[in-house]
Protein backbone atom coordinates (compact mmCIF):
# COMPACT_ATOMS: atom_id res chain seq x y z
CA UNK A 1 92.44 104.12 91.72
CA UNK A 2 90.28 106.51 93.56
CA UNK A 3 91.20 107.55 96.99
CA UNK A 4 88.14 108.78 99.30
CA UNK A 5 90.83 110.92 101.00
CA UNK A 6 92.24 112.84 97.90
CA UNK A 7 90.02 115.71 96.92
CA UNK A 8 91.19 117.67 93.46
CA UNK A 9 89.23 120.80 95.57
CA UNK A 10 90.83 120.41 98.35
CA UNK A 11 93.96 120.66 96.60
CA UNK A 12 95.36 116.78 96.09
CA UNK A 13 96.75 117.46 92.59
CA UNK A 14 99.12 119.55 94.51
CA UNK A 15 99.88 117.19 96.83
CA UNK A 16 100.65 114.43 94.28
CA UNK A 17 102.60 116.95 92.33
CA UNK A 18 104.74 118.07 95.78
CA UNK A 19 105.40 114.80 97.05
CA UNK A 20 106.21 113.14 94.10
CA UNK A 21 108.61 115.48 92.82
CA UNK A 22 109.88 115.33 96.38
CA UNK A 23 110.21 111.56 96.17
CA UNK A 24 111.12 111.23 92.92
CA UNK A 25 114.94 110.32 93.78
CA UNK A 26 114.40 108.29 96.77
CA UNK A 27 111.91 106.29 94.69
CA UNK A 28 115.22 105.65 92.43
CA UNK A 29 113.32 106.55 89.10
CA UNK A 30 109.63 107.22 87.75
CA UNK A 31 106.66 105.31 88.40
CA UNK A 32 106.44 103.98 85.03
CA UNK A 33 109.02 102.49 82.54
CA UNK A 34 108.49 101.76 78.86
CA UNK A 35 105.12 102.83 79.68
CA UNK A 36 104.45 99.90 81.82
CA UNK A 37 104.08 101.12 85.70
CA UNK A 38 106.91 99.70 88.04
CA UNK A 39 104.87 98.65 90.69
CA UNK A 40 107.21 98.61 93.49
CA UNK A 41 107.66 102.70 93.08
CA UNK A 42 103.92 103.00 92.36
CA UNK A 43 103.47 101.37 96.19
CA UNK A 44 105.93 103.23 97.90
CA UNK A 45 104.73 106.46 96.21
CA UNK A 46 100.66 105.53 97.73
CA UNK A 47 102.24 104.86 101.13
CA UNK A 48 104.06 108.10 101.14
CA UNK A 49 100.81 109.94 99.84
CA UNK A 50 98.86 107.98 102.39
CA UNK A 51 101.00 109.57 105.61
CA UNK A 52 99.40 112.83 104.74
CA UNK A 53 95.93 111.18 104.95
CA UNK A 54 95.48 112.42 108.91
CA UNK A 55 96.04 115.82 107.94
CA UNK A 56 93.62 115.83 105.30
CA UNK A 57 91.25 114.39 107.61
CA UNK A 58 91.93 116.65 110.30
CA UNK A 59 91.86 119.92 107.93
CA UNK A 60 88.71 118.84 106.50
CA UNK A 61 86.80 118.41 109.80
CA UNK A 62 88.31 121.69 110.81
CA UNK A 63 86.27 122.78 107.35
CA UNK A 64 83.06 121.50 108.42
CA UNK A 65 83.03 122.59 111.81
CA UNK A 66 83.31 126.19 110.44
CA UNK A 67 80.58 125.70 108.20
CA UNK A 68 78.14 124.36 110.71
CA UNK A 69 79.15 127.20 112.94
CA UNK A 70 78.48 129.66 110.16
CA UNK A 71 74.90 128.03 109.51
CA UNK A 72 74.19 128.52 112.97
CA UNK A 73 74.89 131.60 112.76
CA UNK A 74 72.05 132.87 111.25
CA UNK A 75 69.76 130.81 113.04
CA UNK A 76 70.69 132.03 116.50
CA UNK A 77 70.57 135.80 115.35
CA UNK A 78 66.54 135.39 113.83
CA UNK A 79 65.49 133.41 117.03
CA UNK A 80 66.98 136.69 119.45
């Protein structure tokens, strides 16, 4: 499912990748089985993805506040 919080520009394939291999034991096996997924591992592997969700949010308002200060930038130095 898509997550409005996962960006593949911003790097979430790597974060995926990281946590689930991370996870992968305490999850006590892969997400999928027979190649059916086991749902129970497929939830606790979103809720561990979703506790890095503030620090996404956080980094990516740091982002935009840098790039309005950049566009301002110019502005201020043609109006001197």
């Amino acid at each position: 499912p898509h997550s409005p919080t996962l960006e593949i520009r911003e790097g979430a394939i790597d974060l995926i990748m990281t946590v689930y291999r991370q996870q992968l034991p305490a999850l006590g096996g892969y997400l999928c089985c027979d190649g059916k997924p086991d749902l129970r591992r497929v939830e606790q592997f979103v809720q561990i993805v979703g506790t890095h969700e503030e620090a996404i949010f956080q980094k990516r308002a740091r982002t935009e506040q840098r790039m309005r200060q950049r566009q301002k930038q110019p502005k201020e130095r043609k109006a001197r």
